[in-house]
PDB file of N, CA and C in Angstrom:
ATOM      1  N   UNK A   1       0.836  -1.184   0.000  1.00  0.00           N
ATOM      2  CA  UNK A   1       0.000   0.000   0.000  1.00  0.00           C
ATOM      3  C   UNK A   1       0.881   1.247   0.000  1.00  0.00           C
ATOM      4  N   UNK A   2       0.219   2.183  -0.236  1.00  0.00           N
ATOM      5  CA  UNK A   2       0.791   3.757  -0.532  1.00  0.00           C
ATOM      6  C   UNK A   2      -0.150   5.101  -0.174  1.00  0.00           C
ATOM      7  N   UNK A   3       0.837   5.757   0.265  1.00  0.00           N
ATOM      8  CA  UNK A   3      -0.129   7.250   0.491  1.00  0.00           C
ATOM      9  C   UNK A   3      -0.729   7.276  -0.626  1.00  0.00           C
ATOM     10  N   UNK A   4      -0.716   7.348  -2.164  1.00  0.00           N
ATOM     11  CA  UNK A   4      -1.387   7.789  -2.617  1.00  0.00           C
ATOM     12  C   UNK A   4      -2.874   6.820  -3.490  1.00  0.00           C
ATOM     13  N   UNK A   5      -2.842   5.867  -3.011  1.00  0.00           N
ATOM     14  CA  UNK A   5      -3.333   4.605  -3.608  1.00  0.00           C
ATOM     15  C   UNK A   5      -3.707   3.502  -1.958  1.00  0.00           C
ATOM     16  N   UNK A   6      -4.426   3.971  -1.207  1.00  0.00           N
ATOM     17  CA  UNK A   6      -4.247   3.102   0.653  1.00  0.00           C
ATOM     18  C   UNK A   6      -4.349   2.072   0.543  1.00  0.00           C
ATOM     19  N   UNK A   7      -5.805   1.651  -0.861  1.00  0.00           N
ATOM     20  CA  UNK A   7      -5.927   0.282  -0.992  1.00  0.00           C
ATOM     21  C   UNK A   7      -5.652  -0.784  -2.259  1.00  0.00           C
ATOM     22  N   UNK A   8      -4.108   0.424  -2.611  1.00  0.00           N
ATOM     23  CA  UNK A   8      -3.776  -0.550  -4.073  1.00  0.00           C
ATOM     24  C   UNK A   8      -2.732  -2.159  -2.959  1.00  0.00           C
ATOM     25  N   UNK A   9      -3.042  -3.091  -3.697  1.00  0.00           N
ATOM     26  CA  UNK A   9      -2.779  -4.775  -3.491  1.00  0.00           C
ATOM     27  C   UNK A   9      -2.193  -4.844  -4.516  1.00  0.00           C
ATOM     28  N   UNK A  10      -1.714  -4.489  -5.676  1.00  0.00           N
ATOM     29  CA  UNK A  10      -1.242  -4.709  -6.896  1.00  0.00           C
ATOM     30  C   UNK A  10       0.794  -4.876  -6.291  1.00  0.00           C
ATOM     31  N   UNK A  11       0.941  -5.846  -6.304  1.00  0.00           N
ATOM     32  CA  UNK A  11       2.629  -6.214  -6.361  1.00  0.00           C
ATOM     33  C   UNK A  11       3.575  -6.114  -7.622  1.00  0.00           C
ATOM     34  N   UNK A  12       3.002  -5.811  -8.675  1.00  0.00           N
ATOM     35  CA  UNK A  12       3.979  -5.400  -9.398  1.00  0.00           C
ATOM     36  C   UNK A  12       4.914  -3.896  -9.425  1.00  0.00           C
ATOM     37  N   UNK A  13       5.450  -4.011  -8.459  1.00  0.00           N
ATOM     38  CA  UNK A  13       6.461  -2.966  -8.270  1.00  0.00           C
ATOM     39  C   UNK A  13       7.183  -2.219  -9.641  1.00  0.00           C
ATOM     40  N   UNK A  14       7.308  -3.080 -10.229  1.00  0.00           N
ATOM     41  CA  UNK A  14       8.292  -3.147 -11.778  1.00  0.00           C
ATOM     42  C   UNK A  14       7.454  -1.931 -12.461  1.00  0.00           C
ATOM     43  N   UNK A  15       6.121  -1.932 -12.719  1.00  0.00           N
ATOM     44  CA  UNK A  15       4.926  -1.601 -13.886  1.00  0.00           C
ATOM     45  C   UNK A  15       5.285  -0.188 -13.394  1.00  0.00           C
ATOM     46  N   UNK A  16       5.245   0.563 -14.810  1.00  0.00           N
ATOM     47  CA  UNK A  16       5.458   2.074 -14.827  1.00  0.00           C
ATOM     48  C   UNK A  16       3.676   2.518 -14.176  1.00  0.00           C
ATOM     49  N   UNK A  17       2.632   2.246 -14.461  1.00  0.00           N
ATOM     50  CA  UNK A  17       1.841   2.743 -13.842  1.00  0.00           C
ATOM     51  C   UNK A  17       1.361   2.667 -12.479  1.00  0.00           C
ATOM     52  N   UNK A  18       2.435   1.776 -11.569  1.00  0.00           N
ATOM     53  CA  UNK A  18       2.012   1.186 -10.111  1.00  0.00           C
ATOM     54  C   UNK A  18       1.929   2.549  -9.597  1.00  0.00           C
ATOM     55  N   UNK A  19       1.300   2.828  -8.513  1.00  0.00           N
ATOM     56  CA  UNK A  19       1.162   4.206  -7.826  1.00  0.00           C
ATOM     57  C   UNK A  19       2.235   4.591  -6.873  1.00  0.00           C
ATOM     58  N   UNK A  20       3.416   3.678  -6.744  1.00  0.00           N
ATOM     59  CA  UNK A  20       4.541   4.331  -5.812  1.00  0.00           C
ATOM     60  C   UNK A  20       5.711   4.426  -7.517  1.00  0.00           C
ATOM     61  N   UNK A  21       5.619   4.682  -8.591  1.00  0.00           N
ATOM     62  CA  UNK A  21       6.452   4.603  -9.620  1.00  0.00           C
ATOM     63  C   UNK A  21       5.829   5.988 -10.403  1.00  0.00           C
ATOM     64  N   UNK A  22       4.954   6.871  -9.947  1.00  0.00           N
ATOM     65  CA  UNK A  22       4.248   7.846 -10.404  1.00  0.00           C
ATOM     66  C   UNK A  22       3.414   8.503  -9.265  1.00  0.00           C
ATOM     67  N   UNK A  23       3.182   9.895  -9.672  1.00  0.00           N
ATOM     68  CA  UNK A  23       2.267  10.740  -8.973  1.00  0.00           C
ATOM     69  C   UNK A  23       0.693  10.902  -8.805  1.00  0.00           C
ATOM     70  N   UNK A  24       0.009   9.727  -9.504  1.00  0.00           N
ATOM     71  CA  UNK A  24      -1.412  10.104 -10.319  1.00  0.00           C
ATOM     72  C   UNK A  24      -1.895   8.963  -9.281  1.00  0.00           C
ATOM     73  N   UNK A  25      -1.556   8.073  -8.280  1.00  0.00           N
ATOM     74  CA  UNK A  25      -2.351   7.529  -7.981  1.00  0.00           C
ATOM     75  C   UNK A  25      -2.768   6.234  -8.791  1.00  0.00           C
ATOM     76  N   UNK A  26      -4.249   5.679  -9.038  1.00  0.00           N
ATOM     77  CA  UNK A  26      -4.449   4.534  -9.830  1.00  0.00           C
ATOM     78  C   UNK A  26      -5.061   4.797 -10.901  1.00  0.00           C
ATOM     79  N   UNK A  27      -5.152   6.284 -11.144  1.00  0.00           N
ATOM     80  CA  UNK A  27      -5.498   6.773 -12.934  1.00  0.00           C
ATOM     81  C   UNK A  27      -4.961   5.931 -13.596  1.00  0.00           C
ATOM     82  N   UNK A  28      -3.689   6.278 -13.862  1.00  0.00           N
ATOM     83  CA  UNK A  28      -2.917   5.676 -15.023  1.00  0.00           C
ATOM     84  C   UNK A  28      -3.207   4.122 -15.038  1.00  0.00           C
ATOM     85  N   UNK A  29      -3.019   3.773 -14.366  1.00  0.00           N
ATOM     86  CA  UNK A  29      -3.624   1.961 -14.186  1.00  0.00           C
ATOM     87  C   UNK A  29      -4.793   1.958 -15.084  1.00  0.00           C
ATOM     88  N   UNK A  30      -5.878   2.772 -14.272  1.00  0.00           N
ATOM     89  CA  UNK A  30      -7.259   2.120 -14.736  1.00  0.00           C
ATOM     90  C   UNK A  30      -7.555   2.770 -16.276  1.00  0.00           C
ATOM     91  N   UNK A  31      -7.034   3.325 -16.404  1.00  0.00           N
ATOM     92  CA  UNK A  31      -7.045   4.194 -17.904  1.00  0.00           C
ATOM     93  C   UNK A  31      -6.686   3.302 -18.602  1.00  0.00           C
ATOM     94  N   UNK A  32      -5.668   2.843 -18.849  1.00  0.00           N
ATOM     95  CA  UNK A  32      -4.401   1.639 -19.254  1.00  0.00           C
ATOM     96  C   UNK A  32      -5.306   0.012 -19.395  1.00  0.00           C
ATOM     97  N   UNK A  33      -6.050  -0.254 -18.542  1.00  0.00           N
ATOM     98  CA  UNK A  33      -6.770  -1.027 -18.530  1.00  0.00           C
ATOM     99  C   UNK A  33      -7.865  -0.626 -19.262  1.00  0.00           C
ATOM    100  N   UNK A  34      -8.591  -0.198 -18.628  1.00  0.00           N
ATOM    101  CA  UNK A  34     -10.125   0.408 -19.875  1.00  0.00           C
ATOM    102  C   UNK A  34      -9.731   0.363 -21.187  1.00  0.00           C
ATOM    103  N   UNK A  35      -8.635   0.868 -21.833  1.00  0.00           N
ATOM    104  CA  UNK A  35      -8.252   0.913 -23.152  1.00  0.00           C
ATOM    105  C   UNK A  35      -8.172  -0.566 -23.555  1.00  0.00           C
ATOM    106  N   UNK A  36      -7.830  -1.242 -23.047  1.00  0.00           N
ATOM    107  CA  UNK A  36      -7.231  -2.845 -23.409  1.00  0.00           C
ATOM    108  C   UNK A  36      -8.366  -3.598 -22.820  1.00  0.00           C
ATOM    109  N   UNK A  37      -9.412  -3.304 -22.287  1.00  0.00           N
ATOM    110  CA  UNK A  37     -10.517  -4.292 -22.124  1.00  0.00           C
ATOM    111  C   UNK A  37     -10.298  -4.557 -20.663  1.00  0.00           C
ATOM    112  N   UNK A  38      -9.257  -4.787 -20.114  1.00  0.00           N
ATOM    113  CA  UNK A  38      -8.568  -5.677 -19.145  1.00  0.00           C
ATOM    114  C   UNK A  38      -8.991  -5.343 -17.326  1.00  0.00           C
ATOM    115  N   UNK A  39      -9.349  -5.883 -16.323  1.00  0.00           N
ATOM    116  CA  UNK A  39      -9.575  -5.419 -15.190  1.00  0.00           C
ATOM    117  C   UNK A  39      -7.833  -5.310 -14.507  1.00  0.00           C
ATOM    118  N   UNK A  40      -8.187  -4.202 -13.966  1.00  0.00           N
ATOM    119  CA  UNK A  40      -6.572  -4.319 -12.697  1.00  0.00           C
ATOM    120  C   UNK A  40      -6.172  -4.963 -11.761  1.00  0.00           C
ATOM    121  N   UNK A  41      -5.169  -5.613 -11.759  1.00  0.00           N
ATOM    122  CA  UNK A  41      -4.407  -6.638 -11.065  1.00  0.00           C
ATOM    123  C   UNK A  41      -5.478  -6.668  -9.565  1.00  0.00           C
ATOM    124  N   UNK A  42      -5.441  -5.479  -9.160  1.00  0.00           N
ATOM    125  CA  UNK A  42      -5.829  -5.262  -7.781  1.00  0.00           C
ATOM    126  C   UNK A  42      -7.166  -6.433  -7.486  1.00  0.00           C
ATOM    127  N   UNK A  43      -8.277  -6.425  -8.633  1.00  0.00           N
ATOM    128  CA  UNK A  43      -9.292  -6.924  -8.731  1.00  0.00           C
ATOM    129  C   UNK A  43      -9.296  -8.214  -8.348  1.00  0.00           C
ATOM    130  N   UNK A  44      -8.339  -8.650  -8.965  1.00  0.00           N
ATOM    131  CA  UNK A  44      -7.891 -10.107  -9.293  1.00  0.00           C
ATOM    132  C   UNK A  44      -7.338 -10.758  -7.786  1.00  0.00           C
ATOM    133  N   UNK A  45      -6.483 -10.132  -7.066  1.00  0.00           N
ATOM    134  CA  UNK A  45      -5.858 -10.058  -5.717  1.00  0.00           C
ATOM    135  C   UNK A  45      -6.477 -10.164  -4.759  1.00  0.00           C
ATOM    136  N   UNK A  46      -8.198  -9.975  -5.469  1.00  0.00           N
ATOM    137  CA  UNK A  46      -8.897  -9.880  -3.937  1.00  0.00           C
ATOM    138  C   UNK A  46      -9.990 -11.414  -4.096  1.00  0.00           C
ATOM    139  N   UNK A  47      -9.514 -11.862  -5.311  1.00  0.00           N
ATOM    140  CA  UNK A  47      -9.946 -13.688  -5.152  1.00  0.00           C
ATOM    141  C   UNK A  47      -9.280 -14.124  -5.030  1.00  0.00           C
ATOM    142  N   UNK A  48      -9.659 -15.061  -3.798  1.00  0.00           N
ATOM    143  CA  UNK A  48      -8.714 -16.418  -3.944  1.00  0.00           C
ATOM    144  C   UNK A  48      -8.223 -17.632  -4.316  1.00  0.00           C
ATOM    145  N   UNK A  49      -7.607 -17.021  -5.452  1.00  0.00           N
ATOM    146  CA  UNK A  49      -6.837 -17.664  -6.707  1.00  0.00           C
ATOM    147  C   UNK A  49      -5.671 -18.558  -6.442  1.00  0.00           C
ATOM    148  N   UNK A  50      -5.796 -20.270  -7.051  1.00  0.00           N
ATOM    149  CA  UNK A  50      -4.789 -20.561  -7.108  1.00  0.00           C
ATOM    150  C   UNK A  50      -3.239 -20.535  -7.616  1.00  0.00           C
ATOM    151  N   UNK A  51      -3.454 -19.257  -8.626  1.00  0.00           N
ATOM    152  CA  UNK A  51      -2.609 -19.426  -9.595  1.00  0.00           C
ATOM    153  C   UNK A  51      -2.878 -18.086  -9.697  1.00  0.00           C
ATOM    154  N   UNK A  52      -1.859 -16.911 -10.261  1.00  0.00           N
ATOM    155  CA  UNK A  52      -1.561 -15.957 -11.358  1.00  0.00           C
ATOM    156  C   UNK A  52      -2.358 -15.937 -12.784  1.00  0.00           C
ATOM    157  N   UNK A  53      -3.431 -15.465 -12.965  1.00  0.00           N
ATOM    158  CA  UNK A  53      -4.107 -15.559 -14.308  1.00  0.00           C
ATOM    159  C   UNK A  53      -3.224 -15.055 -15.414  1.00  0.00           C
ATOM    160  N   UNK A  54      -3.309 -15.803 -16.269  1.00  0.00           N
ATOM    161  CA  UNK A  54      -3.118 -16.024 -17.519  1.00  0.00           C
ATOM    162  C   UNK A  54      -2.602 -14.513 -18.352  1.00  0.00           C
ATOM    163  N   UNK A  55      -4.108 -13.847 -18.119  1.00  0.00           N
ATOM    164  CA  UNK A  55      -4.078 -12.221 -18.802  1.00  0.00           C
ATOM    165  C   UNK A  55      -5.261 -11.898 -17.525  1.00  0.00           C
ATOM    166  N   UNK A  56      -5.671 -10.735 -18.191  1.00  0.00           N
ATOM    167  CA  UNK A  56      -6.424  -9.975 -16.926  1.00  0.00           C
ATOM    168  C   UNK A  56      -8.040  -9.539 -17.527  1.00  0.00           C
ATOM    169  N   UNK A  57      -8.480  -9.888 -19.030  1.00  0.00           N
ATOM    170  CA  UNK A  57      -9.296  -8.973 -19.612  1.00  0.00           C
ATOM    171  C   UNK A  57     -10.897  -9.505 -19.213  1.00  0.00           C
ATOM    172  N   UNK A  58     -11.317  -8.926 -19.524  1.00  0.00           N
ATOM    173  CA  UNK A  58     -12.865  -8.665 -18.659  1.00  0.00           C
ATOM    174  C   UNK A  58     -13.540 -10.631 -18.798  1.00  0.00           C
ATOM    175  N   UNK A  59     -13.466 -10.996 -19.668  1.00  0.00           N
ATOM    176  CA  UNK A  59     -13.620 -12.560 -19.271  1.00  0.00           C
ATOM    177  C   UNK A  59     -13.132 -13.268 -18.969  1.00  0.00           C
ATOM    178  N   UNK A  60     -11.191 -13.054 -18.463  1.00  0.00           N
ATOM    179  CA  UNK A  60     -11.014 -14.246 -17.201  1.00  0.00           C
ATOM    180  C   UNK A  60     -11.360 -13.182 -16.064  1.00  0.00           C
ATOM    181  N   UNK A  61     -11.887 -12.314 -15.329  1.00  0.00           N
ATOM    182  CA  UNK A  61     -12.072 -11.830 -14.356  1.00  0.00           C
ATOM    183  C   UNK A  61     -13.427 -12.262 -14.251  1.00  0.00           C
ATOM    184  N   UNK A  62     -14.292 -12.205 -15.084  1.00  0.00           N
ATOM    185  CA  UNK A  62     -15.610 -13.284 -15.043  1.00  0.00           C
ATOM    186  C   UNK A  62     -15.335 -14.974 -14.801  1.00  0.00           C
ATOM    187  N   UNK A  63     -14.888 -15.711 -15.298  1.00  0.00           N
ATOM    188  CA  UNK A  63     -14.351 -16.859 -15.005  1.00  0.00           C
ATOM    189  C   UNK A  63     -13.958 -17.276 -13.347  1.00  0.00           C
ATOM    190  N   UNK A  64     -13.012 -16.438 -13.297  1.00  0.00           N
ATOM    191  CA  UNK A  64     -12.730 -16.200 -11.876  1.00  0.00           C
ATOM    192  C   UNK A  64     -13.603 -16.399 -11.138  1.00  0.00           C
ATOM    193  N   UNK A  65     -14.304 -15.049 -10.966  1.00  0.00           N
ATOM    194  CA  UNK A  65     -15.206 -15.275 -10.091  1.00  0.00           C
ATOM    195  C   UNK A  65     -16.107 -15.939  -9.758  1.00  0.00           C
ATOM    196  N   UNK A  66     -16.226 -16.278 -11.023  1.00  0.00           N
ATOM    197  CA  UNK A  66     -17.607 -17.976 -11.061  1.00  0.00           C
ATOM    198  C   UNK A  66     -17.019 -18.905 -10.748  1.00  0.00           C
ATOM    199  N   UNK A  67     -15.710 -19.248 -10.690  1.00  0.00           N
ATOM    200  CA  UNK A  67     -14.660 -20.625  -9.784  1.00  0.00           C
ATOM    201  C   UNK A  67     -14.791 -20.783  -8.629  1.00  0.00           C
ATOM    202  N   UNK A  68     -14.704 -18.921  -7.805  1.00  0.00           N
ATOM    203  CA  UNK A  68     -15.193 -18.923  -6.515  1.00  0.00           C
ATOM    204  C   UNK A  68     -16.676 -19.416  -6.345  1.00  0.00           C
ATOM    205  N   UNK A  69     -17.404 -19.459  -7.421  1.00  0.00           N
ATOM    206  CA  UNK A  69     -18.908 -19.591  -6.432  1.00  0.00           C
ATOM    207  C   UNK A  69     -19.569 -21.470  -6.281  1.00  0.00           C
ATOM    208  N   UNK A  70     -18.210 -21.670  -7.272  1.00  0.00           N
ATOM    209  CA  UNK A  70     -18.162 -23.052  -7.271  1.00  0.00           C
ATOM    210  C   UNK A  70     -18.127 -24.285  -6.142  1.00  0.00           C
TER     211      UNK A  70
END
């Protein structure tokens, strides 16, 4: 977590848009995503997933969550 982001969960430290690698907070993320279809890591972090998904775009984040209701 980060002052500017309290409840970003996203561990990719590396990614130019993480919110301690920039000033904007989780704009740039979710912008970045919306363009590409894709939900943000963060989303994904808060199921409990056996595994690292694949990609991130709006139907494995559906998938997902229907595994949990399984």
């Amino acid at each position: 977590m980060n002052n500017l982001s309290p409840f970003c969960t996203c561990t990719d430290l590396e990614c130019p848009m993480h919110p301690t690698n920039q000033e904007r907070g989780c704009g740039p993320c979710i912008a970045k995503n919306l363009k590409l279809r894709e939900i943000p890591s963060c989303f994904f972090n808060s199921l409990d997933l056996p595994e690292k998904p694949k990609s991130y775009f709006y139907e494995d984040f559906a998938r997902a969550v229907l595994s949990q209701e399984e």
